[in-house]
Protein backbone atom coordinates (compact mmCIF):
# COMPACT_ATOMS: atom_id res chain seq x y z
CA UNK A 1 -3.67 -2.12 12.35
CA UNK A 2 -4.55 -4.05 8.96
CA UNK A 3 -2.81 -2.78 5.68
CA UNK A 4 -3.72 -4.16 2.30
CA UNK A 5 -0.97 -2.73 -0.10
CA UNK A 6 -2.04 -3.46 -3.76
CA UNK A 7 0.90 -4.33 -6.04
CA UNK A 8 2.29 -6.22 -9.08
CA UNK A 9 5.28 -7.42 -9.79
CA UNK A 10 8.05 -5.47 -11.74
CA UNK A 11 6.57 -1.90 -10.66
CA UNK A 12 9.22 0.50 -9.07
CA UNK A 13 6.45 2.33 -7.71
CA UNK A 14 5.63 -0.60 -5.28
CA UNK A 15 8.77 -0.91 -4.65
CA UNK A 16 9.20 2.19 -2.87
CA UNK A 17 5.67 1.70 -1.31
CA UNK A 18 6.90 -1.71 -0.01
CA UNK A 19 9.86 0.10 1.75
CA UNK A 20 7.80 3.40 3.19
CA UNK A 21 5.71 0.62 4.99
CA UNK A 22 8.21 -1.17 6.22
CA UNK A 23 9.76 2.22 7.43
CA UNK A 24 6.23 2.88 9.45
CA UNK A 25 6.46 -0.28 10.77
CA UNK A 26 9.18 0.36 13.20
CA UNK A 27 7.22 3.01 14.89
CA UNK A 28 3.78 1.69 14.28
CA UNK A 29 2.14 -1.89 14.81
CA UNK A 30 0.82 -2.91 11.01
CA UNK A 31 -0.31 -6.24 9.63
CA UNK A 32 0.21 -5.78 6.32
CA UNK A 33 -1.81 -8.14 3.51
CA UNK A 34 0.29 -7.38 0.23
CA UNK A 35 -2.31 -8.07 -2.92
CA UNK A 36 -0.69 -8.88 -6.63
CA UNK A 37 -3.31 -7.22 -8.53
CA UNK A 38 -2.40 -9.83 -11.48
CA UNK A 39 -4.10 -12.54 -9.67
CA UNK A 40 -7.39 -11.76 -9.31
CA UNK A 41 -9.63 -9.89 -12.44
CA UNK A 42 -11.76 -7.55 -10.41
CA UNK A 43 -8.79 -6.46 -8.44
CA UNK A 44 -6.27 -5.82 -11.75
CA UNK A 45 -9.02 -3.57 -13.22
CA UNK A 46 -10.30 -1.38 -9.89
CA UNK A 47 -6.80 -0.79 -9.00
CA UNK A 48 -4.34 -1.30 -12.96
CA UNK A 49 -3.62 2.67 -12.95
CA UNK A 50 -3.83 3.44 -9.22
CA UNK A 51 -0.79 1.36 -7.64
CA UNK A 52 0.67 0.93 -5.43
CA UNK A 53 -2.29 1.55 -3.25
CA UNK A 54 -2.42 1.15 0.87
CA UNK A 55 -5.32 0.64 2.18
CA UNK A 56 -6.89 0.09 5.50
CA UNK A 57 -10.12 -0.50 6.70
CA UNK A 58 -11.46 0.16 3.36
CA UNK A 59 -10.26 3.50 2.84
CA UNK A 60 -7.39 4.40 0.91
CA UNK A 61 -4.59 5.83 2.53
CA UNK A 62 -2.24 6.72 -0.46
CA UNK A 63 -1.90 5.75 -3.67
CA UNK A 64 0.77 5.80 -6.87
CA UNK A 65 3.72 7.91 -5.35
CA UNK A 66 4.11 7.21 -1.58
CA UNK A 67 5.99 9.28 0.73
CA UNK A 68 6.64 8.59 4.55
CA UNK A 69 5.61 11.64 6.69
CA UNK A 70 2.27 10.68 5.04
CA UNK A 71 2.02 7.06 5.81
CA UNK A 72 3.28 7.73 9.21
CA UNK A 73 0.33 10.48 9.94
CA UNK A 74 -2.47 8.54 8.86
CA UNK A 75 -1.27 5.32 10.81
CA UNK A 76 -0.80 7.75 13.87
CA UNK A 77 -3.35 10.06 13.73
């Protein structure tokens, strides 16, 4: 399945995002396209207050605080 996870540097939040995935990723097949919001304009203003944001197909699947059990049912469900 393909991820995009929308981050920036120096945010905690992402942090912890980065690790959840990685965490789902043992027990689930992702390909996951990690976006620095900072480098593209469009991007840094959709998504400035929202991250960290995982999306997938074009729908969001969480966003700001991240939690596992969550991550895990979407990817399995």
């Amino acid at each position: 399945m393909n991820v995009q996870f929308y981050s920036r540097p120096n945010c905690t939040l992402c942090e912890d995002a980065r690790m959840m995935l990685q965490l789902v990723k043992e027990d689930v097949e992702l390909h996951i396209e990690e976006i620095n919001i900072e480098d593209n304009d469009d991007i840094h203003e959709k998504y400035l207050l929202r991250i960290p944001v995982i999306e997938s197909n074009g729908v969001v699947i969480q966003e700001g605080r991240i939690d596992y059990p969550t991550l895990l049912e979407a990817f399995t469900s």
